[in-house]
C-alpha atoms as a PDB file:
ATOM      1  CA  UNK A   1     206.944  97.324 249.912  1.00  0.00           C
ATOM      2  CA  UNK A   2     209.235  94.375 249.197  1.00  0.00           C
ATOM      3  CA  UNK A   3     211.711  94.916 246.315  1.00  0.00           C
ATOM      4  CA  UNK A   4     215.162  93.823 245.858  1.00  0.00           C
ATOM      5  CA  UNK A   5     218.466  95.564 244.484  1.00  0.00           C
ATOM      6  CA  UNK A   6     220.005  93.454 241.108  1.00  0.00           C
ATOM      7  CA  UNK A   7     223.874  93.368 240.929  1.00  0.00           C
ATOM      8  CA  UNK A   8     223.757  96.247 238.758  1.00  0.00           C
ATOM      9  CA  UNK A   9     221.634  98.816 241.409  1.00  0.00           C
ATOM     10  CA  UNK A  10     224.085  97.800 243.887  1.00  0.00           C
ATOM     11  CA  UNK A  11     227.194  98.598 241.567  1.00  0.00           C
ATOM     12  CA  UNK A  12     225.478 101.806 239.985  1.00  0.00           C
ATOM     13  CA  UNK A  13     224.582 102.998 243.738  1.00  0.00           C
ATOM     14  CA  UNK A  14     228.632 102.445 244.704  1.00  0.00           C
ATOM     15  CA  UNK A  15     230.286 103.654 241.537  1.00  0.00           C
ATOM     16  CA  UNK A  16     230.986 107.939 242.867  1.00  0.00           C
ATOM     17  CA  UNK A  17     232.320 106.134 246.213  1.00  0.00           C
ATOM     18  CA  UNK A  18     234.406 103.907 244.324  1.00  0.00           C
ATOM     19  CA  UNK A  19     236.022 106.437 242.210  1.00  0.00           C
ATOM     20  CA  UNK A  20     236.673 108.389 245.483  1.00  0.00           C
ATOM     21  CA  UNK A  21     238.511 105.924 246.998  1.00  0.00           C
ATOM     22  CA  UNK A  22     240.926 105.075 243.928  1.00  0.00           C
ATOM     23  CA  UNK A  23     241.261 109.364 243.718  1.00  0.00           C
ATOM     24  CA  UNK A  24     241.985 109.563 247.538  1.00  0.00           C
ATOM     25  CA  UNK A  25     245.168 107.181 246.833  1.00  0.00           C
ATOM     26  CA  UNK A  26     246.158 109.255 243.687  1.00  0.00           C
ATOM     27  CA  UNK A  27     244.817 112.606 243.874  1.00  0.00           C
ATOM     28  CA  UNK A  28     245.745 114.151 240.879  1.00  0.00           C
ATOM     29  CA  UNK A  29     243.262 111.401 238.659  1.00  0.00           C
ATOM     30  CA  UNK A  30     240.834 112.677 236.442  1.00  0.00           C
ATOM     31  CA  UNK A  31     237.281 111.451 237.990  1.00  0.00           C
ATOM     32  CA  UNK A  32     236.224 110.773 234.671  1.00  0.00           C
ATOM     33  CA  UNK A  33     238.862 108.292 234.016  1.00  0.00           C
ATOM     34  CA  UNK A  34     238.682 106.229 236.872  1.00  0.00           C
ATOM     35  CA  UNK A  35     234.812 105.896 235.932  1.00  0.00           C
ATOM     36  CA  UNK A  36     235.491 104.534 233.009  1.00  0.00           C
ATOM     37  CA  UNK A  37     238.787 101.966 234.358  1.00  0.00           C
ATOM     38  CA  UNK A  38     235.733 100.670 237.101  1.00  0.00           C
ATOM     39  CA  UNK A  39     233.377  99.978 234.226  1.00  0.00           C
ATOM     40  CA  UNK A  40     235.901  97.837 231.973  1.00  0.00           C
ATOM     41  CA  UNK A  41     237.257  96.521 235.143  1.00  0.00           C
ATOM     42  CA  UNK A  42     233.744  94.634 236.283  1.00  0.00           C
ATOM     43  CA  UNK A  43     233.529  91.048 236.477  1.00  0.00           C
ATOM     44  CA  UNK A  44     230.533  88.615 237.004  1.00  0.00           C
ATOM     45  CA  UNK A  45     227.085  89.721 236.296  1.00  0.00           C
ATOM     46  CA  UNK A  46     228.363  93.940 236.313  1.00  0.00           C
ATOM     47  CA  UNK A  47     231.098  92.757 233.504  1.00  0.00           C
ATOM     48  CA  UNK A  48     230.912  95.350 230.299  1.00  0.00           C
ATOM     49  CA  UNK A  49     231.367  92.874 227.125  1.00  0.00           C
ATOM     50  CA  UNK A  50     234.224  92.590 225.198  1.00  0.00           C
ATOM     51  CA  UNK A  51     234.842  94.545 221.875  1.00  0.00           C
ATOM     52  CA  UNK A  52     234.922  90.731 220.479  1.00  0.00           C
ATOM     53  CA  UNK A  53     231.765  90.051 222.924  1.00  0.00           C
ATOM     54  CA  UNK A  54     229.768  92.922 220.658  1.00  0.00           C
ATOM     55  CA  UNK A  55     230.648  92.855 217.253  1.00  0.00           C
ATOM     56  CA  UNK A  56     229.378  88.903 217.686  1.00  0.00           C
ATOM     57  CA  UNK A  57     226.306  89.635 219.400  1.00  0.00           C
ATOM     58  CA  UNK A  58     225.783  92.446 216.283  1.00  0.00           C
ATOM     59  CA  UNK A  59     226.390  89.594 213.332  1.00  0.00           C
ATOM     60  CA  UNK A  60     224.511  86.766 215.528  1.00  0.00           C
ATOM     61  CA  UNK A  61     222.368  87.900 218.063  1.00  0.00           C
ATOM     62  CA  UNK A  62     218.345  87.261 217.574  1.00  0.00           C
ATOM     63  CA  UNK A  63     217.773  90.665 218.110  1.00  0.00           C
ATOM     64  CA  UNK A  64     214.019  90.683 216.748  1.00  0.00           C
ATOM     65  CA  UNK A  65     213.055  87.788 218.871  1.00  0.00           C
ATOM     66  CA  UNK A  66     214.969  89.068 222.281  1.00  0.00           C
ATOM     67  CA  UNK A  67     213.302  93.266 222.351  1.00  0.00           C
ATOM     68  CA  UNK A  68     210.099  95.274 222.330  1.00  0.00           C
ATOM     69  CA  UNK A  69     209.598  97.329 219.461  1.00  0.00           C
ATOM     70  CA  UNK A  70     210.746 100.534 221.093  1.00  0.00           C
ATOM     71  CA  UNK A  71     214.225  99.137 221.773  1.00  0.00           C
ATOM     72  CA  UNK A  72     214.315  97.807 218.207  1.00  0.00           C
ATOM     73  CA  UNK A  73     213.292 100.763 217.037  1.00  0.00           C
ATOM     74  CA  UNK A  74     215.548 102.345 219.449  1.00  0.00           C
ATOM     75  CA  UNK A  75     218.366 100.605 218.214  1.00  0.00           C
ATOM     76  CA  UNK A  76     217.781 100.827 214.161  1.00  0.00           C
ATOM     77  CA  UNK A  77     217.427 104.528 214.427  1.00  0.00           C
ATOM     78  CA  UNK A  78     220.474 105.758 216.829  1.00  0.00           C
ATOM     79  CA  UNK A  79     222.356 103.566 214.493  1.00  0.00           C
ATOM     80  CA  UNK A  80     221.659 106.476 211.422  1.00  0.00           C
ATOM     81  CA  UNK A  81     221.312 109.312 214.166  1.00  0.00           C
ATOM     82  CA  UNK A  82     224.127 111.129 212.235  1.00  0.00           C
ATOM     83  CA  UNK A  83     221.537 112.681 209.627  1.00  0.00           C
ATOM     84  CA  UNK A  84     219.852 115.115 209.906  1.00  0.00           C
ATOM     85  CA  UNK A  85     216.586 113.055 208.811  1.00  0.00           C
ATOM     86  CA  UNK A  86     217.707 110.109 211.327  1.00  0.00           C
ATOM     87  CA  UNK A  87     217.765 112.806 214.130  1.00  0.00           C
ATOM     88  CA  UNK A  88     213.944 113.884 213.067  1.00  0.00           C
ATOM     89  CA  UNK A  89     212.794 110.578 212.981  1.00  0.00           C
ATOM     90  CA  UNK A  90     214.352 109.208 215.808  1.00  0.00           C
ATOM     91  CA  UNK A  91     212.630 112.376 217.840  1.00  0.00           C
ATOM     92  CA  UNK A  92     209.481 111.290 216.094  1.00  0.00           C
ATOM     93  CA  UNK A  93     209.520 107.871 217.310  1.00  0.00           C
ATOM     94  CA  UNK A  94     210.595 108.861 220.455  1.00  0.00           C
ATOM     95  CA  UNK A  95     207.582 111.028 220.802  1.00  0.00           C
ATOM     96  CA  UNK A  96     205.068 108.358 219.864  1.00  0.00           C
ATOM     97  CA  UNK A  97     204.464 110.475 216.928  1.00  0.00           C
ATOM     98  CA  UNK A  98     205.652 108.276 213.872  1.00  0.00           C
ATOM     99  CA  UNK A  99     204.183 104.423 214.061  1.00  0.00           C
ATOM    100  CA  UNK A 100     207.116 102.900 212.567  1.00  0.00           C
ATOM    101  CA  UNK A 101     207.738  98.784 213.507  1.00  0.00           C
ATOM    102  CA  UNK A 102     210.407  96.520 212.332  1.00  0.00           C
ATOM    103  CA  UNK A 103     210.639  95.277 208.951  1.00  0.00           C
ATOM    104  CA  UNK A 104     212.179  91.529 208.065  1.00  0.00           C
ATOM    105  CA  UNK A 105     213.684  92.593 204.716  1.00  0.00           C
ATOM    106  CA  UNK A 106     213.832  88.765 203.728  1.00  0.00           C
ATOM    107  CA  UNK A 107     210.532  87.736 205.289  1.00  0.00           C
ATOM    108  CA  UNK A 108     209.537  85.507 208.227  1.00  0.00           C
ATOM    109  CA  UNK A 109     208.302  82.640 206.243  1.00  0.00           C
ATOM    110  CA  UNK A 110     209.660  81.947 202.744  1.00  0.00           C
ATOM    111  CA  UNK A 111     206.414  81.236 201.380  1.00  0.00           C
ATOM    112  CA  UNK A 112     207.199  82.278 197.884  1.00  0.00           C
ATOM    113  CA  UNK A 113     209.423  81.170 194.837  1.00  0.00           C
ATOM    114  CA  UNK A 114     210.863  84.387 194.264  1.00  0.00           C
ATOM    115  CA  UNK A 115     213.468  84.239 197.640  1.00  0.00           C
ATOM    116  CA  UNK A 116     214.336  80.940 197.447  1.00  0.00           C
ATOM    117  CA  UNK A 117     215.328  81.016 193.719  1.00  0.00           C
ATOM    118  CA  UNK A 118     217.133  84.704 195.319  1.00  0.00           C
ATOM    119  CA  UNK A 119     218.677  83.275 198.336  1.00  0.00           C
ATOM    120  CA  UNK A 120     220.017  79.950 196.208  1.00  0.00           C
ATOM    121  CA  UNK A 121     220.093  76.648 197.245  1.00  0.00           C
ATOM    122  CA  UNK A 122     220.948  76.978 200.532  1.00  0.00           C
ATOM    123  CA  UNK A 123     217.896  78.830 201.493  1.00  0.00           C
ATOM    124  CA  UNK A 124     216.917  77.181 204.269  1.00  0.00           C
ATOM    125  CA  UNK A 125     220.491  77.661 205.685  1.00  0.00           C
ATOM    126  CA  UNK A 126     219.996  81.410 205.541  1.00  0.00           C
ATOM    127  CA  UNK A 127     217.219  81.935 206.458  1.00  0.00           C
ATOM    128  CA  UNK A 128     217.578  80.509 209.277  1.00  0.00           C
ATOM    129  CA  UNK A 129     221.245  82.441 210.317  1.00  0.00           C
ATOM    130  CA  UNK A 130     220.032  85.577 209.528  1.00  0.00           C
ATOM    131  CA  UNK A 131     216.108  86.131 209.801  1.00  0.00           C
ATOM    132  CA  UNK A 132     216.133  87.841 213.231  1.00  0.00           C
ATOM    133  CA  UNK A 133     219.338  89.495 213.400  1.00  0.00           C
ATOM    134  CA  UNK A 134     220.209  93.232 212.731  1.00  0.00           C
ATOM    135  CA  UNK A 135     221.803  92.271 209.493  1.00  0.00           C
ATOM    136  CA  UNK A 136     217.882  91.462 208.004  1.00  0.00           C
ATOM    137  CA  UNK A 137     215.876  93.975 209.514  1.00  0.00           C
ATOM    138  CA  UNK A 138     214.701  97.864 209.213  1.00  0.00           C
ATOM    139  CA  UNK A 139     211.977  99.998 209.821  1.00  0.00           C
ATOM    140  CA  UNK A 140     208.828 101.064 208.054  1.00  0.00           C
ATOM    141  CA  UNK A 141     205.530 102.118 208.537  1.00  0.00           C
ATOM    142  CA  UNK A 142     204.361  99.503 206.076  1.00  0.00           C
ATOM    143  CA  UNK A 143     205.160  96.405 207.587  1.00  0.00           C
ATOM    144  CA  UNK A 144     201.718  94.698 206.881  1.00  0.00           C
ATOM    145  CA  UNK A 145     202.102  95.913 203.081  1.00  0.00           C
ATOM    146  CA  UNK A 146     205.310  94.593 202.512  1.00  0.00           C
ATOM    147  CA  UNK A 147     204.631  91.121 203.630  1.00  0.00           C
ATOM    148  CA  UNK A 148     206.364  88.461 201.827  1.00  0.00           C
ATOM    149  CA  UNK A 149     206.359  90.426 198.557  1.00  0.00           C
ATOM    150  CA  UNK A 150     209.334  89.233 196.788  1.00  0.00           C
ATOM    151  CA  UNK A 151     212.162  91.658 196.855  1.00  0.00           C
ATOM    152  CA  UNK A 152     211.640  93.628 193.747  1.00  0.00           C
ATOM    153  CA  UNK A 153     208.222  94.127 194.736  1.00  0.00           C
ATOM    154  CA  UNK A 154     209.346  95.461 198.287  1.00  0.00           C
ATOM    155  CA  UNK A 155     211.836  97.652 196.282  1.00  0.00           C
ATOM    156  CA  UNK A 156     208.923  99.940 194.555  1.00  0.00           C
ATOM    157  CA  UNK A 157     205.942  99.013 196.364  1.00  0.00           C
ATOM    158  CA  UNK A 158     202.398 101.605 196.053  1.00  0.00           C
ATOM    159  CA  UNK A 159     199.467 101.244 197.821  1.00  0.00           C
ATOM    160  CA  UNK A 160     196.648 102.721 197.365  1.00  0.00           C
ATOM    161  CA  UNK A 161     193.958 104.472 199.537  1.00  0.00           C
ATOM    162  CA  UNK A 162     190.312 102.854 199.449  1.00  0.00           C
ATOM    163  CA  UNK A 163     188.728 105.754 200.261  1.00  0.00           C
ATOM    164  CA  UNK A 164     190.524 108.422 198.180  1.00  0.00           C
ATOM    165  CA  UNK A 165     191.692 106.314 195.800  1.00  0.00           C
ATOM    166  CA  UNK A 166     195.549 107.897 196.325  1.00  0.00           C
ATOM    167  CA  UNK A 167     198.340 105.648 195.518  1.00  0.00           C
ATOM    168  CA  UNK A 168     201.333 106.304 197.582  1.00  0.00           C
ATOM    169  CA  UNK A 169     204.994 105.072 196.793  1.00  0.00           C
ATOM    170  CA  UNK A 170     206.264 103.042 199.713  1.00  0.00           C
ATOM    171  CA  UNK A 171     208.877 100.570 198.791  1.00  0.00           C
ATOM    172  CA  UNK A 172     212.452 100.764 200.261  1.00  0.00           C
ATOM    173  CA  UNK A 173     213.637 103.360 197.010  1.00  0.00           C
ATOM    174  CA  UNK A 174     210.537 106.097 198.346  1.00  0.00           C
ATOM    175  CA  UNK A 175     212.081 106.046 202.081  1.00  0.00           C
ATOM    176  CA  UNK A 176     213.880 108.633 203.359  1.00  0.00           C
ATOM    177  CA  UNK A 177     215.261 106.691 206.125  1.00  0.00           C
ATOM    178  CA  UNK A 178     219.180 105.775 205.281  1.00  0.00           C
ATOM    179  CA  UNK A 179     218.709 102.341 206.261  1.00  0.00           C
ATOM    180  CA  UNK A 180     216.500 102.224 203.906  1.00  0.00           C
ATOM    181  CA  UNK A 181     218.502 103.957 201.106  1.00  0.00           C
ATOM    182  CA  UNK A 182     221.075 101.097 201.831  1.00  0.00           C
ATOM    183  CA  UNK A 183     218.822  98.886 201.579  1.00  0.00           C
ATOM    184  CA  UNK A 184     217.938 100.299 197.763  1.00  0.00           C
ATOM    185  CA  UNK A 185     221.368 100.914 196.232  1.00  0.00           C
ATOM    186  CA  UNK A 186     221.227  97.147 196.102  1.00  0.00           C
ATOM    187  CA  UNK A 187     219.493  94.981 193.191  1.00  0.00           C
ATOM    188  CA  UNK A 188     219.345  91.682 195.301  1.00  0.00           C
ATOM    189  CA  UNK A 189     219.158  90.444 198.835  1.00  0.00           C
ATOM    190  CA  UNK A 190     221.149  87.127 199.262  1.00  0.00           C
ATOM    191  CA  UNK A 191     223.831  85.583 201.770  1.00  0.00           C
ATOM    192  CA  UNK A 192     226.641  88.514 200.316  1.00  0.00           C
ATOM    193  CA  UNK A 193     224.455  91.066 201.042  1.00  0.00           C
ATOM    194  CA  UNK A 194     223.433  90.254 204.563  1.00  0.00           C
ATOM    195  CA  UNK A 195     227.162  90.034 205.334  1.00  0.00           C
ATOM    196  CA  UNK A 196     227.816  93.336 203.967  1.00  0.00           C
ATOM    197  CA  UNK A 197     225.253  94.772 205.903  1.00  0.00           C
ATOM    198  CA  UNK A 198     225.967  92.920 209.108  1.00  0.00           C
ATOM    199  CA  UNK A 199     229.707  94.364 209.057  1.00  0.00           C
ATOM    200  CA  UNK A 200     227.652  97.662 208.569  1.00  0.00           C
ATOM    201  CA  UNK A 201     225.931  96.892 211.846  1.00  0.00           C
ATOM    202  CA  UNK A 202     229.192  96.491 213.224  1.00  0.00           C
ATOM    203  CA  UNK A 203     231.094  99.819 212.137  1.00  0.00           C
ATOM    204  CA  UNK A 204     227.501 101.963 212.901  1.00  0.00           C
ATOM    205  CA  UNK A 205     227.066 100.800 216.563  1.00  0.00           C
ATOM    206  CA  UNK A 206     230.524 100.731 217.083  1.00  0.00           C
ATOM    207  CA  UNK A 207     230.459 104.590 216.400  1.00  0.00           C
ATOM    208  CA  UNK A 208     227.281 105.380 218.162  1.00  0.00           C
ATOM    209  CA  UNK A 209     228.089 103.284 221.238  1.00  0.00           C
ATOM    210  CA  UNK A 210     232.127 103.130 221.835  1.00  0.00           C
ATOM    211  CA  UNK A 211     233.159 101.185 224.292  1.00  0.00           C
ATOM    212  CA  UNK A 212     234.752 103.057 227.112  1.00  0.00           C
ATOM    213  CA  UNK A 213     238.989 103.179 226.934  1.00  0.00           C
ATOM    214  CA  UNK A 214     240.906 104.873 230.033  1.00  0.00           C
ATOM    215  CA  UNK A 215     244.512 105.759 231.009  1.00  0.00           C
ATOM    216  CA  UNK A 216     243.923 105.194 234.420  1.00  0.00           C
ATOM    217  CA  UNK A 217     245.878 102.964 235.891  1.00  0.00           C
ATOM    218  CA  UNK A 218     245.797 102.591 239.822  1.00  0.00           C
ATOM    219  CA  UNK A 219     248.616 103.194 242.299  1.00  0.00           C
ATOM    220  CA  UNK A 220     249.989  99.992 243.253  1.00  0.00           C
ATOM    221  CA  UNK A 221     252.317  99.394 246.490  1.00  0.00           C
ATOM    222  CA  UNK A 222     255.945  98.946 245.623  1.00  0.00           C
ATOM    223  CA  UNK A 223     257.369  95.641 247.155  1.00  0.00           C
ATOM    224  CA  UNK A 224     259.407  95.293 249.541  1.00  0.00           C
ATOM    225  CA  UNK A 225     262.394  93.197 249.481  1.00  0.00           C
END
């Protein structure tokens, strides 16, 4: 079969003979450490992003428009995978056994008076910085309920069976996800919120997904006079 190796195979399939070499010229090393020096140390297409590369691709990146729904789901959930309810429904997802999809909290099209008067007159400005990025969305298994309710509406929402007749609460203050919960503890959803919860995007991945520091340093030849 024809197939072809990307720049990342290639370094992946090299990395345990590149940490040999740099321990063959300083024995003593810790293997683990010169991993992670080789990893920060990449350039070109192999290059591991900056700590100032991240946090901007957190607050800017059009991260509903650039994944499937199991890396956005992926994503939302390891961010809250310190709970013990994250943990649960994180395994559930991960098993195919909770349908959960992302959730625009200020929806795709502002088709109603209630989030323009909310976002303020620069709507259209907003809406457009933040629709798609981590800052705006969350999960639910309601997605086609919520809509473009207005926020309050979103807040408390019920639905109710057609064939039972059983209304169930499933706005963001019913969830038990902690997105969610943060989500609640606020009464609005406008430009200072979205930056609060963008630099909350930025601490929480951050502490799931550290970038990699090392002590290594390698041996270099002294110079000769």
């Amino acid at each position: 079969a024809n197939w072809y190796v990307t720049s990342v195979d290639r370094f992946m399939a090299s990395l345990h003979r590149q940490v040999l070499d740099y321990m063959s010229d300083d024995p003593g090393t810790n293997y683990l450490e010169v991993l992670k020096y080789i990893f920060i140390n990449q350039t070109g297409q192999t290059q591991m992003p900056s700590v100032d590369d991240f946090e901007k691709a957190i607050r800017t990146y059009p991260f509903y428009e650039q994944h499937g729904g199991n890396i956005r789901s992926y994503v939302l959930s390891a961010a809250d995978g310190s709970s013990k309810e994250a943990k649960s429904t994180l395994r559930l997802i991960a098993e195919d056994n909770l349908d959960l999809t992302v959730e625009h909290v200020m929806p795709q099209t502002l088709s109603r008076d209630e989030w323009k008067e909310m976002l303020g007159s620069d709507y259209e400005r907003i809406h457009n910085e933040y629709l798609h990025t981590l800052a705006n969305l969350t999960l639910t298994g309601y997605n086609s309920d919520y809509s473009n309710r207005p926020y309050q509406e979103k807040m408390v929402l019920e639905i109710k069976n057609k064939k039972t007749g059983e209304t169930k609460q499933v706005g963001f203050k019913f969830s038990p996800l902690p997105m969610n919960k943060w989500i609640a503890a606020h009464d609005a959803w406008n430009e200072d919120v979205l930056e609060e919860r963008r630099e909350m995007w930025v601490t929480k991945l951050q502490d799931a997904w550290p970038l990699p520091t090392t002590s290594f340093q390698p041996v270099t030849s002294a110079s000769v006079d």
